[in-house]
N, C-alpha and C. Protein backbone atom coordinates (compact mmCIF):
# COMPACT_ATOMS: atom_id res chain seq x y z
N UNK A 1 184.48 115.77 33.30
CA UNK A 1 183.03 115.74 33.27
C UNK A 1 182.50 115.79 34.70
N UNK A 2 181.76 116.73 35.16
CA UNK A 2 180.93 117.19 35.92
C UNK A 2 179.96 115.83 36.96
N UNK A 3 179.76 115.09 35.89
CA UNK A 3 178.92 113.77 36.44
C UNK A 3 179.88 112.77 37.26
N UNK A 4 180.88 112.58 36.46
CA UNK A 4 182.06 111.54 36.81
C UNK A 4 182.62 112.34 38.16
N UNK A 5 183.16 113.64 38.53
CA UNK A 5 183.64 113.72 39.50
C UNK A 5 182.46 113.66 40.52
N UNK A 6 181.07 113.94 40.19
CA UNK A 6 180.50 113.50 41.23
C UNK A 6 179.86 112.03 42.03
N UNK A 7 180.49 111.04 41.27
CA UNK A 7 180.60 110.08 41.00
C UNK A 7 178.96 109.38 40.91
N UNK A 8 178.73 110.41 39.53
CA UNK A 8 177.00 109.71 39.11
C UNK A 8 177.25 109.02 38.15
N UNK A 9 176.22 108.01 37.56
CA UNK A 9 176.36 106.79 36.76
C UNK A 9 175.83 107.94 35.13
N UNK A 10 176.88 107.79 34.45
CA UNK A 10 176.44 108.20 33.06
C UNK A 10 176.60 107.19 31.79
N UNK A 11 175.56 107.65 31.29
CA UNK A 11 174.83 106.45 29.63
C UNK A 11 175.51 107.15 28.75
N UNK A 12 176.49 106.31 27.63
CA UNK A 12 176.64 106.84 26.59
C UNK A 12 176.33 105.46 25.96
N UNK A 13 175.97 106.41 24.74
CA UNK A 13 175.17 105.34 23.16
C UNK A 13 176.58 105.57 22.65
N UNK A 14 176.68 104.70 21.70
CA UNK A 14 177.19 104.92 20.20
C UNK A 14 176.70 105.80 19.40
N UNK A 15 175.34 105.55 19.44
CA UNK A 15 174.72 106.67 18.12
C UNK A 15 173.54 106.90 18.98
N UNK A 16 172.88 107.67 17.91
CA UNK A 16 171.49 108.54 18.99
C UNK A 16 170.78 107.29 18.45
N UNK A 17 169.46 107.07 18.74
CA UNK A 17 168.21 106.20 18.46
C UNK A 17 167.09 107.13 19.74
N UNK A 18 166.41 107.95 18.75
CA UNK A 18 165.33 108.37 20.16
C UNK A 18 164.73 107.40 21.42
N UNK A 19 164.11 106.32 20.64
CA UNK A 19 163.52 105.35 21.37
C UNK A 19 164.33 104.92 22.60
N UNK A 20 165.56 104.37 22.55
CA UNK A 20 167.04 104.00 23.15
C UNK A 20 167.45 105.15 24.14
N UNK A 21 166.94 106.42 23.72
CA UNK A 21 167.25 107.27 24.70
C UNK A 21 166.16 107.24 25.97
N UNK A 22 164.50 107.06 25.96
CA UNK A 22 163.95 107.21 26.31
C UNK A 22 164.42 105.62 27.18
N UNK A 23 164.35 104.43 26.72
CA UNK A 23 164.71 103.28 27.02
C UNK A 23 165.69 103.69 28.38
N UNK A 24 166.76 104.40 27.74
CA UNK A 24 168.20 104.43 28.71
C UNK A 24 167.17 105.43 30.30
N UNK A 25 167.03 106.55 29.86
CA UNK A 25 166.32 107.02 30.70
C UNK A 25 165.04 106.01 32.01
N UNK A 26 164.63 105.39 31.49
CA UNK A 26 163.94 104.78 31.94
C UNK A 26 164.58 103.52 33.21
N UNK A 27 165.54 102.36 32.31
CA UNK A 27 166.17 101.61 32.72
C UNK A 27 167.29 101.90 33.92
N UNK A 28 167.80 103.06 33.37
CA UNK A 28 168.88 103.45 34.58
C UNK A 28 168.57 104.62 35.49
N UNK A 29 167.79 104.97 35.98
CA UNK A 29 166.63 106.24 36.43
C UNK A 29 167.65 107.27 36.44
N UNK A 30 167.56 108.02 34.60
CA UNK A 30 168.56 108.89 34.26
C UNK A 30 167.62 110.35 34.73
N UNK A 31 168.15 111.46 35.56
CA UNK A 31 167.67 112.59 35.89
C UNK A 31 168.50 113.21 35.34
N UNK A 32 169.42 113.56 34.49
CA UNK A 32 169.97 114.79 33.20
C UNK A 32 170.20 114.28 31.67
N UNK A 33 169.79 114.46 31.19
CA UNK A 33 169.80 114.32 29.98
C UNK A 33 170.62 115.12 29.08
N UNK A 34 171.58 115.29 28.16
CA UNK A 34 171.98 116.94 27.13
C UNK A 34 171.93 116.28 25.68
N UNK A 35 171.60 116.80 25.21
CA UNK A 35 170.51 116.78 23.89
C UNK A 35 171.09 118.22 23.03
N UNK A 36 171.10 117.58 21.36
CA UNK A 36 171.25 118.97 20.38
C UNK A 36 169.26 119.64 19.90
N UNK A 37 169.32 120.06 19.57
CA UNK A 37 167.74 120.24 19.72
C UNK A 37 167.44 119.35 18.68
N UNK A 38 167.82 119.04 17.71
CA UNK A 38 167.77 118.07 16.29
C UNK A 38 167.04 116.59 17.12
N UNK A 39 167.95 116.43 18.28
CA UNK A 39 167.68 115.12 19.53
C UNK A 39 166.50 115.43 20.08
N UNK A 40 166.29 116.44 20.58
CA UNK A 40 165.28 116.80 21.19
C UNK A 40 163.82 116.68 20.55
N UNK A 41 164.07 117.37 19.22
CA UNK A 41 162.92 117.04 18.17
C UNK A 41 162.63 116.10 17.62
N UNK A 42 163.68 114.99 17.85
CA UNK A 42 163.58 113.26 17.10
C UNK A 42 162.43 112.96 18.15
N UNK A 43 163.21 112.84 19.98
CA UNK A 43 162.44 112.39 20.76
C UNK A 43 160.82 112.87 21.07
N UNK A 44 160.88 114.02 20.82
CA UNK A 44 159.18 114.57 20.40
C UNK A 44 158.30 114.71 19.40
N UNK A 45 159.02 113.82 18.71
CA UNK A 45 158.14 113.57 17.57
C UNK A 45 158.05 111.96 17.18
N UNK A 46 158.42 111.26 18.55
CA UNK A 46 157.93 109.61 18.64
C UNK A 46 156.49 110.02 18.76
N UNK A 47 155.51 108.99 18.53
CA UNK A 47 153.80 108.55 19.02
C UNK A 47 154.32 108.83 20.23
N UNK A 48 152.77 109.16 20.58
CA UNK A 48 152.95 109.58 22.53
C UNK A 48 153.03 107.98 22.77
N UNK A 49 151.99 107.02 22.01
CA UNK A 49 152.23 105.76 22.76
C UNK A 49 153.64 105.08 22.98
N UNK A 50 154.16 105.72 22.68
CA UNK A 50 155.69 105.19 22.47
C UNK A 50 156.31 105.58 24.32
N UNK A 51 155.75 107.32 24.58
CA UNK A 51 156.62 107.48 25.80
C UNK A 51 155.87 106.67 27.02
N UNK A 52 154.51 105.92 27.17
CA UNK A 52 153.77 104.90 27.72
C UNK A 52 154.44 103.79 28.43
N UNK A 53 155.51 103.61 27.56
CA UNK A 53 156.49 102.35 27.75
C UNK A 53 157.39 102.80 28.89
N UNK A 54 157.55 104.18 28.59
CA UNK A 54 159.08 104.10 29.64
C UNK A 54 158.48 105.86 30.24
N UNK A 55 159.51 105.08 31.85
CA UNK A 55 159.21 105.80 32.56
C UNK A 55 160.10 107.19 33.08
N UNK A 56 159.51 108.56 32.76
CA UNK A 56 160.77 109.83 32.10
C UNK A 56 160.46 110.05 33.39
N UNK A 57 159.96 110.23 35.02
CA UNK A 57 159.60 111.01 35.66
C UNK A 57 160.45 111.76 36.77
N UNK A 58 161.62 110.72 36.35
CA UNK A 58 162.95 110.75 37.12
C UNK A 58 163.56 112.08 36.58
N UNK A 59 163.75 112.75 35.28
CA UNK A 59 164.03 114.07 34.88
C UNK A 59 164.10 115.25 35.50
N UNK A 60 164.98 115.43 35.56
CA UNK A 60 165.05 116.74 36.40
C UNK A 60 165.81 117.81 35.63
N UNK A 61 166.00 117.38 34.31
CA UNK A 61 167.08 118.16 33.62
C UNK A 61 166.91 117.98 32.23
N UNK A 62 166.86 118.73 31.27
CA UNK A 62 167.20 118.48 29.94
C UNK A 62 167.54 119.52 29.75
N UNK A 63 168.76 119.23 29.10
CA UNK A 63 169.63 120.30 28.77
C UNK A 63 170.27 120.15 27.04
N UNK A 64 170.02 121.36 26.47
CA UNK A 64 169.61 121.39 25.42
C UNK A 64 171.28 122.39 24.82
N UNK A 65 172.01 122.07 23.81
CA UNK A 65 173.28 122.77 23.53
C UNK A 65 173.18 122.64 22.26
N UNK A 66 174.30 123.55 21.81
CA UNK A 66 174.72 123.61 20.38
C UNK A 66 173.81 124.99 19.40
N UNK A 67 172.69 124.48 18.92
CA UNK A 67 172.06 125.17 18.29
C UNK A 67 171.06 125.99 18.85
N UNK A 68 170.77 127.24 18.18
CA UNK A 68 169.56 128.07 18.81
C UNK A 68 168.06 126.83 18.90
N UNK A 69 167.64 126.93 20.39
CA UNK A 69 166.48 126.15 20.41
C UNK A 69 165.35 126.86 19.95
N UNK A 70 164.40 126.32 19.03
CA UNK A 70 163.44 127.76 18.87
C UNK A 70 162.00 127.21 19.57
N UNK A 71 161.65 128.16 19.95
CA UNK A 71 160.13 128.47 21.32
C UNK A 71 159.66 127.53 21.07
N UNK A 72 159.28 126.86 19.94
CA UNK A 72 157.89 125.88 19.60
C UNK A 72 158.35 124.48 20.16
N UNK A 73 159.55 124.38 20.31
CA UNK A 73 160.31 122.74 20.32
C UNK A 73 160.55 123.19 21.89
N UNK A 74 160.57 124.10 22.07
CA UNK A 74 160.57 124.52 23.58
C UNK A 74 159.28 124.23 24.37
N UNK A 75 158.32 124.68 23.92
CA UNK A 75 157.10 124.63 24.74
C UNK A 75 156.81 123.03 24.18
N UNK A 76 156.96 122.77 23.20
CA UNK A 76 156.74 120.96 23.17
C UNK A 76 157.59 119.95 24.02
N UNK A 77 158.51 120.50 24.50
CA UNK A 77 159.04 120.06 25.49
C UNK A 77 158.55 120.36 27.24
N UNK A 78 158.76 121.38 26.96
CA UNK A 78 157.92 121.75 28.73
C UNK A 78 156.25 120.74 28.52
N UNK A 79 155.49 120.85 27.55
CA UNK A 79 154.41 120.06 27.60
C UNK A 79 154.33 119.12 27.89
N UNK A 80 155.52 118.05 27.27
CA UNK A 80 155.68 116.87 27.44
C UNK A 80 156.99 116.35 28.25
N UNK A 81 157.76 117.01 29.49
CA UNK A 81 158.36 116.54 30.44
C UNK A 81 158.21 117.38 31.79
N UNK A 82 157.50 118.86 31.43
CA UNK A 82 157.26 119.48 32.73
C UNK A 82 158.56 120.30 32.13
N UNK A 83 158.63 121.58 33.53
CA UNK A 83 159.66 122.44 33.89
C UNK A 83 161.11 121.75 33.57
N UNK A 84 161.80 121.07 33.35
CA UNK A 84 162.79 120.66 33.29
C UNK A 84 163.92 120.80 32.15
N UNK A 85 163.37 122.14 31.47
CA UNK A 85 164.14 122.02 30.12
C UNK A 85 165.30 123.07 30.62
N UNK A 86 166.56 123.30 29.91
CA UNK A 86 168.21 124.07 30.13
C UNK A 86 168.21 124.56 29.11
N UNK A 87 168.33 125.55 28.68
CA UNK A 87 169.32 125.82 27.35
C UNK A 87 170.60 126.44 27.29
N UNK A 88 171.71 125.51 27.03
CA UNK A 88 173.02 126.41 27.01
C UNK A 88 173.23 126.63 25.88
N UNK A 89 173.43 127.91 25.73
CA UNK A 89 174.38 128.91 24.14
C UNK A 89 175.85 129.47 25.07
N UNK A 90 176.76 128.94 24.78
CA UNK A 90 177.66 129.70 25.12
C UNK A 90 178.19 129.35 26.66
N UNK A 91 178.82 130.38 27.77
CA UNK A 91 179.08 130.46 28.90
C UNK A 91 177.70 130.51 29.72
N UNK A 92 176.30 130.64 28.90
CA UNK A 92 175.07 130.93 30.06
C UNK A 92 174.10 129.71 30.06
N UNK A 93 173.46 129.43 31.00
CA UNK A 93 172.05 128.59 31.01
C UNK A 93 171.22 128.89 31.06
N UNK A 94 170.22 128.70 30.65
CA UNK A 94 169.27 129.33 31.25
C UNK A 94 167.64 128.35 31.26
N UNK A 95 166.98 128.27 32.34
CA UNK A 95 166.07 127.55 32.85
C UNK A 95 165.09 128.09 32.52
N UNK A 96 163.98 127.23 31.85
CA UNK A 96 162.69 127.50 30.67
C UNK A 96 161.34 126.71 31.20
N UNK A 97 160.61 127.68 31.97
CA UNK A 97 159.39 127.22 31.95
C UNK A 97 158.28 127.50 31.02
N UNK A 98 156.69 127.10 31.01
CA UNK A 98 156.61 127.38 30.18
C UNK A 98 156.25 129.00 30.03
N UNK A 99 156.00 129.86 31.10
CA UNK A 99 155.43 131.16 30.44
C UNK A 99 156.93 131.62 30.19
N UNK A 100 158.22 131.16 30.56
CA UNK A 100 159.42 131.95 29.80
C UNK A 100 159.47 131.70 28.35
N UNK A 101 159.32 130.69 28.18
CA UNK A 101 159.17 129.95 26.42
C UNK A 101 157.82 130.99 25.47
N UNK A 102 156.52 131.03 26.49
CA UNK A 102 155.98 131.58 25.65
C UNK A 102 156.16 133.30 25.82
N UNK A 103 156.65 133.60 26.65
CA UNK A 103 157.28 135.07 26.23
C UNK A 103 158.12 135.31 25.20
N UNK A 104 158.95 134.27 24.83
CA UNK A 104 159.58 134.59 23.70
C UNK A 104 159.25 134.07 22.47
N UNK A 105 158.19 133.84 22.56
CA UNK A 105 157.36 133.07 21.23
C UNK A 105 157.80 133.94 20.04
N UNK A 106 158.19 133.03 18.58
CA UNK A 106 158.24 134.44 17.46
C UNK A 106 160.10 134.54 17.82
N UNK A 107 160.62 133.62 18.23
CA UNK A 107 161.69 134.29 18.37
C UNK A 107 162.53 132.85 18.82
N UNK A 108 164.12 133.00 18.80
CA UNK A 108 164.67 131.47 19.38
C UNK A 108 165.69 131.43 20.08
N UNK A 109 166.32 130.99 21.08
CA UNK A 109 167.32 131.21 21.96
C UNK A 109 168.16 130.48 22.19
């Protein structure tokens, strides 16, 4: 793991709990996050008063794997953490702001 040889501090849960993620983020000033989009859509679909509590600003990364992410959960993400979203499919990444998200609106990557 990529984090460990650089010898950065990484959070693992037992199980997902959105709230707990945002919590972990907050408590240990987590700047990467990797998330299935299923995760991604739990955590954006807490009450906004919920993200009030804890503080995401440290983010510099969410990185999103496994399944095709589709545009809408994309741009709800750039809305609500800024530029910071990844999506890996495969061997590629690729970095999603929001007019890249809404260029591909109608469509999922």
């Amino acid at each position: 793991m990529v984090a460990m040889r650089l010898a950065r501090t990484v959070v693992v849960h037992p199980h997902f709990d959105p709230v707990e993620v945002l919590a972990a983020v907050h408590r240990h000033r987590v700047d990467t996050v990797v998330l299935l989009p299923s995760m991604l859509r739990a955590i954006l679909d807490l009450p906004r008063e919920t993200f009030a509590w804890w503080d995401t600003s440290l983010l510099r990364a969410i990185v999103v794997r496994g399944d095709d992410l589709p545009v809408e959960l994309a741009l709800s993400a750039i809305d609500r953490f800024g530029s910071v979203l990844h999506s890996r499919l495969g061997p590629s990444i690729v970095t999603l702001g929001r007019d890249h998200a809404a260029a591909l609106a109608g469509s999922a990557w």
